[in-house]
N, C-alpha and C. Protein backbone atom coordinates (compact mmCIF):
# COMPACT_ATOMS: atom_id res chain seq x y z
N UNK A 1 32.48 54.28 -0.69
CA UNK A 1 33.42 53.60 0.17
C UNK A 1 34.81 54.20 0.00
N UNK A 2 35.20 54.64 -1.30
CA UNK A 2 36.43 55.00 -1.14
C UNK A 2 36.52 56.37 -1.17
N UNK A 3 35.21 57.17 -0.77
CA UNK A 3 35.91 58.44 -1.16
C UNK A 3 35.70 58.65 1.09
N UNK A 4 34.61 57.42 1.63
CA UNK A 4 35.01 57.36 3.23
C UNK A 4 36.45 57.21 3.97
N UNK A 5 37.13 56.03 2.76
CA UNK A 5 38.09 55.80 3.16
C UNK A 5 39.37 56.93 2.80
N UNK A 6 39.21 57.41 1.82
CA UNK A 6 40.21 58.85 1.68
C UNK A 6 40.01 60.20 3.08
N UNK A 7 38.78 60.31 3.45
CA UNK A 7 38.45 60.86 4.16
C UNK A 7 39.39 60.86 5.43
N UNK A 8 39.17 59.10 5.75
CA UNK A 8 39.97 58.37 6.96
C UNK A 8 41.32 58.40 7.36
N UNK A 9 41.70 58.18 6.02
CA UNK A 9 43.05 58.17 5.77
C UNK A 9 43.61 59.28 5.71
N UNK A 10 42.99 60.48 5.66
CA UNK A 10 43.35 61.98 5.38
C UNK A 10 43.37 62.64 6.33
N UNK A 11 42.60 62.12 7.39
CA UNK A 11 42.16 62.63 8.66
C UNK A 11 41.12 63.62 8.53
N UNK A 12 39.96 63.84 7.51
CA UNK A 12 39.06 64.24 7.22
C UNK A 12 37.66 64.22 7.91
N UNK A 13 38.13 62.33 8.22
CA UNK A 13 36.52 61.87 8.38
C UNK A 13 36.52 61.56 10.23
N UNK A 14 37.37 62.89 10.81
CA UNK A 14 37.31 62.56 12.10
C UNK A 14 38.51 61.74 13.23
N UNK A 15 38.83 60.92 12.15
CA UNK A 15 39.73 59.76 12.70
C UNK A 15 41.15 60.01 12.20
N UNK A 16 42.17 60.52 12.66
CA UNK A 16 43.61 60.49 12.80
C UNK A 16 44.31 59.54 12.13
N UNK A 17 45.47 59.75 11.44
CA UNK A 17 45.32 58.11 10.92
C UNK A 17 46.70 57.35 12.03
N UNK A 18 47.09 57.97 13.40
CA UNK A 18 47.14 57.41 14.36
C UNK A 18 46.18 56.48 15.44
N UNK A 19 45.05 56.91 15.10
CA UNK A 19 44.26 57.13 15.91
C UNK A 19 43.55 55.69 15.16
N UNK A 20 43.86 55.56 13.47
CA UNK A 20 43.73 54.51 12.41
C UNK A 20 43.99 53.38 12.80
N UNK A 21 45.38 53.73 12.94
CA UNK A 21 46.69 52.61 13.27
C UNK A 21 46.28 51.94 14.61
N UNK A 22 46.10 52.54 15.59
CA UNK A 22 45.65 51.88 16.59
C UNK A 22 44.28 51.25 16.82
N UNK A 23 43.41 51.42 16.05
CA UNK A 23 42.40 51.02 15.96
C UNK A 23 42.35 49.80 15.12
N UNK A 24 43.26 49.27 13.77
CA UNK A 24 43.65 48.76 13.27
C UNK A 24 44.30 47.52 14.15
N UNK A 25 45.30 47.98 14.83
CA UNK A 25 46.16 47.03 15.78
C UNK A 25 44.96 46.30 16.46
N UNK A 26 44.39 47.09 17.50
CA UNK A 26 43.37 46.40 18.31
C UNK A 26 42.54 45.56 17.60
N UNK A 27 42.13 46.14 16.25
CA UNK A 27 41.20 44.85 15.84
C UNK A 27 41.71 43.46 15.32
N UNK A 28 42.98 44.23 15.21
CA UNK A 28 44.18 42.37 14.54
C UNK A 28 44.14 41.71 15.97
N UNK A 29 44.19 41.91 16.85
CA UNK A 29 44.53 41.83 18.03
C UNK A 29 43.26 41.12 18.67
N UNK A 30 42.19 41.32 18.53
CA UNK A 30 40.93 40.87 18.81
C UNK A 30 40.67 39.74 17.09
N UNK A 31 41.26 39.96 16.51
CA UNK A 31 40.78 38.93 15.61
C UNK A 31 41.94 37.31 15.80
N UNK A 32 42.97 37.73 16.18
CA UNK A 32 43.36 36.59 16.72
C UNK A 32 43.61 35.93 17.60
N UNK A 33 42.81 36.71 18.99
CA UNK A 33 42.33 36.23 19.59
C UNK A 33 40.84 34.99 19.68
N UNK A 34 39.95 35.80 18.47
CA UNK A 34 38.83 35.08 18.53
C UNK A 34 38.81 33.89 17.95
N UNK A 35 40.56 33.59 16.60
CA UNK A 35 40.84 32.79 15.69
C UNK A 35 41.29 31.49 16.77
N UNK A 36 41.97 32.05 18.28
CA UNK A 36 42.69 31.11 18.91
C UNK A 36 41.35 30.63 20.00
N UNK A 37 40.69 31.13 20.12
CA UNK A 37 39.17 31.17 20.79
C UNK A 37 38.71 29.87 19.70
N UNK A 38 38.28 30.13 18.92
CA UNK A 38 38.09 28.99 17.31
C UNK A 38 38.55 27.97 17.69
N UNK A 39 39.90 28.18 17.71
CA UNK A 39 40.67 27.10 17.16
C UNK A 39 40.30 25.48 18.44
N UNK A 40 40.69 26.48 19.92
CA UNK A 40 40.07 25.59 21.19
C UNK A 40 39.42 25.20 21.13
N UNK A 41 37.66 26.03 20.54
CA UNK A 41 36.32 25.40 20.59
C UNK A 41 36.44 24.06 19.60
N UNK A 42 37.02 24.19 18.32
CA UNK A 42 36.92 23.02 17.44
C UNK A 42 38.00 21.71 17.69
N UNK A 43 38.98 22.04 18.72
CA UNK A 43 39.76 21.03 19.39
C UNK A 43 38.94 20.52 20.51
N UNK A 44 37.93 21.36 21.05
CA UNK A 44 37.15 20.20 22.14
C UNK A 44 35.80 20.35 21.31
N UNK A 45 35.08 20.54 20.45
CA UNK A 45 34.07 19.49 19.81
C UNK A 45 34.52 18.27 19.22
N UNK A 46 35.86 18.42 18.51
CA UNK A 46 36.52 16.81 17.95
C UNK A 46 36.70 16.26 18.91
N UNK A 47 36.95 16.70 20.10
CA UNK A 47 37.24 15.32 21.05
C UNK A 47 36.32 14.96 22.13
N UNK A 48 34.89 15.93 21.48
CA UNK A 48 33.66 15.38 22.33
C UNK A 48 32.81 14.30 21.37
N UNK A 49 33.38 14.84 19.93
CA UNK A 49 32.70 14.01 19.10
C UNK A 49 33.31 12.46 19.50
N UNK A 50 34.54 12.33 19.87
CA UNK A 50 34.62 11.07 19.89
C UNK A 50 34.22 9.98 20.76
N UNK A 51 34.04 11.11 22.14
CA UNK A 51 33.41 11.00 22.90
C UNK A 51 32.49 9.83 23.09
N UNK A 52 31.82 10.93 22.12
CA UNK A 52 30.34 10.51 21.43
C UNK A 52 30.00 9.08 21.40
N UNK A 53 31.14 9.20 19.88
CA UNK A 53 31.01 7.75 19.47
C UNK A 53 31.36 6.47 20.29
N UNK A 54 32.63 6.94 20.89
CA UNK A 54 32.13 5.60 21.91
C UNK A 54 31.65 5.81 22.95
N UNK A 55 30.72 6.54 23.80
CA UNK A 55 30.01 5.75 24.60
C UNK A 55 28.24 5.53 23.22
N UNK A 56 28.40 5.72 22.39
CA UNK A 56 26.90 5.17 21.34
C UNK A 56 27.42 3.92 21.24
N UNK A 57 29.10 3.65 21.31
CA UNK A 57 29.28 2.04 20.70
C UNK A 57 29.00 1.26 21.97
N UNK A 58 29.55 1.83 23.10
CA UNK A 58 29.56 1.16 24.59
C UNK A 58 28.02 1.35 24.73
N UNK A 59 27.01 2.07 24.10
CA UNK A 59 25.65 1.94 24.59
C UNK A 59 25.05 0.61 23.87
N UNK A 60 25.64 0.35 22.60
CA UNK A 60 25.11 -0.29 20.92
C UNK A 60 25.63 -1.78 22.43
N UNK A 61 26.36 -1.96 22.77
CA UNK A 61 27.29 -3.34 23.46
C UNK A 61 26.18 -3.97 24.56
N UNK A 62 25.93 -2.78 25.09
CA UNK A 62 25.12 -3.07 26.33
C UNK A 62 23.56 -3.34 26.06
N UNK A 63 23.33 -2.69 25.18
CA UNK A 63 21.66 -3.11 24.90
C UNK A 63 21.66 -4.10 24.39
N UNK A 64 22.78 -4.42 22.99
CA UNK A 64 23.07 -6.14 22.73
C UNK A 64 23.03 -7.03 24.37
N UNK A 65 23.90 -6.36 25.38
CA UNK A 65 23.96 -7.74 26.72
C UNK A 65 22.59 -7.37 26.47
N UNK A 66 21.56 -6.38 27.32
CA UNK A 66 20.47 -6.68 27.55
C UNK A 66 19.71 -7.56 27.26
N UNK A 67 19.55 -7.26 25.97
CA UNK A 67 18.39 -7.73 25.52
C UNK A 67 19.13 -9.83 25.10
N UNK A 68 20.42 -10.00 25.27
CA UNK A 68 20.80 -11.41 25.28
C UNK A 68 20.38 -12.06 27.10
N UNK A 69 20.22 -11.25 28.09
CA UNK A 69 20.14 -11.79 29.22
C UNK A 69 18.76 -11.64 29.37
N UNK A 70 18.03 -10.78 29.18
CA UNK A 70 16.45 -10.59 28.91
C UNK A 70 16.08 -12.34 28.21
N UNK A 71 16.46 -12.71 27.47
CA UNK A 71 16.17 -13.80 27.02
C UNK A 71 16.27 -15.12 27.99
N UNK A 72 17.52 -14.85 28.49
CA UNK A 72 18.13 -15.92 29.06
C UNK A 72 17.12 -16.28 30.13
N UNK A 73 16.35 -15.21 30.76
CA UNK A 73 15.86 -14.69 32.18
C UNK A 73 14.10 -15.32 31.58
N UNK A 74 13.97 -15.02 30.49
CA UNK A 74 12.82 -15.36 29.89
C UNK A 74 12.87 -17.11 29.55
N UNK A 75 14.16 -17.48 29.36
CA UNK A 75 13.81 -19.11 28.76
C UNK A 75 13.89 -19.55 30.34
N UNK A 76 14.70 -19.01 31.07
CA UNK A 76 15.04 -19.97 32.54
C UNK A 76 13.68 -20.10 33.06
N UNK A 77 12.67 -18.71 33.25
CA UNK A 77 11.28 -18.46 34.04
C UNK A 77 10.64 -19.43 33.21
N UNK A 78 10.78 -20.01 32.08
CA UNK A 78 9.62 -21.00 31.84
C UNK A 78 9.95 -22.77 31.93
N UNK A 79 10.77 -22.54 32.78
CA UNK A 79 11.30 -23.90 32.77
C UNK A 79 10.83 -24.48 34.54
């Protein structure tokens, strides 16, 4: 590894070390892009997670009505 990277740096191993530098830039450049890419995706899973949770609580509410009017519908029919 370091005798590739002397190479690199020397302009030995093909690559300029302009040619370094800019290749360098572009990848900072693409890495914080993908960090701000990140960062969005995990700002809308937290706020799908919450999503989530309440419509599971607004679902938890409604199957409670159900199943309280299911009853109701069941004592009235035998009367």
């Amino acid at each position: 590894m370091a005798v590739w990277r002397h190479k690199c740096e020397s302009g030995e191993g093909g690559v300029r070390s302009e040619e370094m530098e800019e290749l360098k830039r572009k990848m900072n450049a693409k890495i914080m892009e993908l960090e701000t890419a990140l960062e969005a995706a995990q700002t809308k899973a937290s706020s799908m997670e919450k999503v989530k949770n309440r419509l599971q609580g607004e679902l938890e509410d409604l199957t409670i009505e159900v199943e309280r009017v299911r009853k109701i519908i069941l004592i009235l029919s035998t009367l």
